[in-house]
Protein backbone atom coordinates (compact mmCIF):
# COMPACT_ATOMS: atom_id res chain seq x y z
CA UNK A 1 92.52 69.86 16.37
CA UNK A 2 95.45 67.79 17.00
CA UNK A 3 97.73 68.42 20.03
CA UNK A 4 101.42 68.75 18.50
CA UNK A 5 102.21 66.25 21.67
CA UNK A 6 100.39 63.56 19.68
CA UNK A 7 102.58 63.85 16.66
CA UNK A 8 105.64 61.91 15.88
CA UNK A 9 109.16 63.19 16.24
CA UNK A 10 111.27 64.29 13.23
CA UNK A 11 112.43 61.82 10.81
CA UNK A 12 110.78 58.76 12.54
CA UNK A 13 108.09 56.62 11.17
CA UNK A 14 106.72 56.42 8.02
CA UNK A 15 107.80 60.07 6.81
CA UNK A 16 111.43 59.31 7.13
CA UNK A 17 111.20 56.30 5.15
CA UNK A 18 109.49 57.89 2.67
CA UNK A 19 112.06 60.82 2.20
CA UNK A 20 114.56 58.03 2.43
CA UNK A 21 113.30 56.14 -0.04
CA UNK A 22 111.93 58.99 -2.40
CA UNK A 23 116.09 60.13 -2.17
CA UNK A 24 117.18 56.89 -2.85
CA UNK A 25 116.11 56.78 -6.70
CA UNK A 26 118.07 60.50 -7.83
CA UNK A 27 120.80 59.15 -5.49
CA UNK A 28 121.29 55.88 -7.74
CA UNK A 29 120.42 57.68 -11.23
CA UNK A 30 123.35 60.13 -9.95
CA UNK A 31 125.54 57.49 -8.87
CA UNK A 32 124.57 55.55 -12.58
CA UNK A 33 125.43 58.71 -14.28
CA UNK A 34 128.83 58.92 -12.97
CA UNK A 35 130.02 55.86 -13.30
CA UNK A 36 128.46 54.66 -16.35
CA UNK A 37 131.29 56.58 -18.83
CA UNK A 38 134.07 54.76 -16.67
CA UNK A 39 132.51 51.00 -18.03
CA UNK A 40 131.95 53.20 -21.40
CA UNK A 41 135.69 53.67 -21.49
CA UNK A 42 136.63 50.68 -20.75
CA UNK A 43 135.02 49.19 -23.68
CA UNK A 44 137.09 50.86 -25.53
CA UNK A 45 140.22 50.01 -23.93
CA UNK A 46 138.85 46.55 -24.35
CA UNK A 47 138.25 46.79 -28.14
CA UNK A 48 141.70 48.11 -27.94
CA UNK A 49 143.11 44.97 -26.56
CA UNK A 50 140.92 42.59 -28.43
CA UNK A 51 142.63 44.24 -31.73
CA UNK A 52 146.09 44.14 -30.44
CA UNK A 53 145.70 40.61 -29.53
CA UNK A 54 144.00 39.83 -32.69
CA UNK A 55 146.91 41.28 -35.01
CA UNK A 56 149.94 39.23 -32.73
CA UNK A 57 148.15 36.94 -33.62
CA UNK A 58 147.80 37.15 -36.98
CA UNK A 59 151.49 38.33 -37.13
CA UNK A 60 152.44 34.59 -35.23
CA UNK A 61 150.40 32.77 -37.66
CA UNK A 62 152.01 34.61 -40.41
CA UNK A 63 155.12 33.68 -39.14
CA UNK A 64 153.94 30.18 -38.45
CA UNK A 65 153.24 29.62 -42.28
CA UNK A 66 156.77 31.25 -43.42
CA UNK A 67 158.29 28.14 -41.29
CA UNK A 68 156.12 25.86 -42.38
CA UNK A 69 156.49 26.83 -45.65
CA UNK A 70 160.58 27.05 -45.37
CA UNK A 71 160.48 22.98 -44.04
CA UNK A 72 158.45 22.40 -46.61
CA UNK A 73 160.97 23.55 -49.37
């Protein structure tokens, strides 16, 4: 039988890495989880800018061909 003066202290060694390191995983999933729909949202708010930036410009190429076209005549 082992003498409890042989064994390691609390959280040194191998067994606190291993509680570290079986933490870290759920830790980073969690952390994932929450901050995943923030990037999710900002796609949209992308997509959102992408189409605003899409129709000024077709409104300045609209307007671009009314000139052109007013020179022209």
């Amino acid at each position: 039988m082992r003498d409890i003066r042989d064994m390691p202290a609390a959280g040194t060694g191998a067994e606190s890495a291993s509680v570290f390191f079986g933490l870290a995983i759920p830790i980073s999933v969690t952390a994932l989880a929450m901050v995943l729909p923030l990037f999710l949202g900002g796609c949209n708010t992308t997509r959102g800018v992408g189409e605003d930036v899409e129709a000024a410009g077709e409104g300045l190429q609209d307007v671009a061909e009314d000139t052109k076209d007013a020179i022209n005549d």
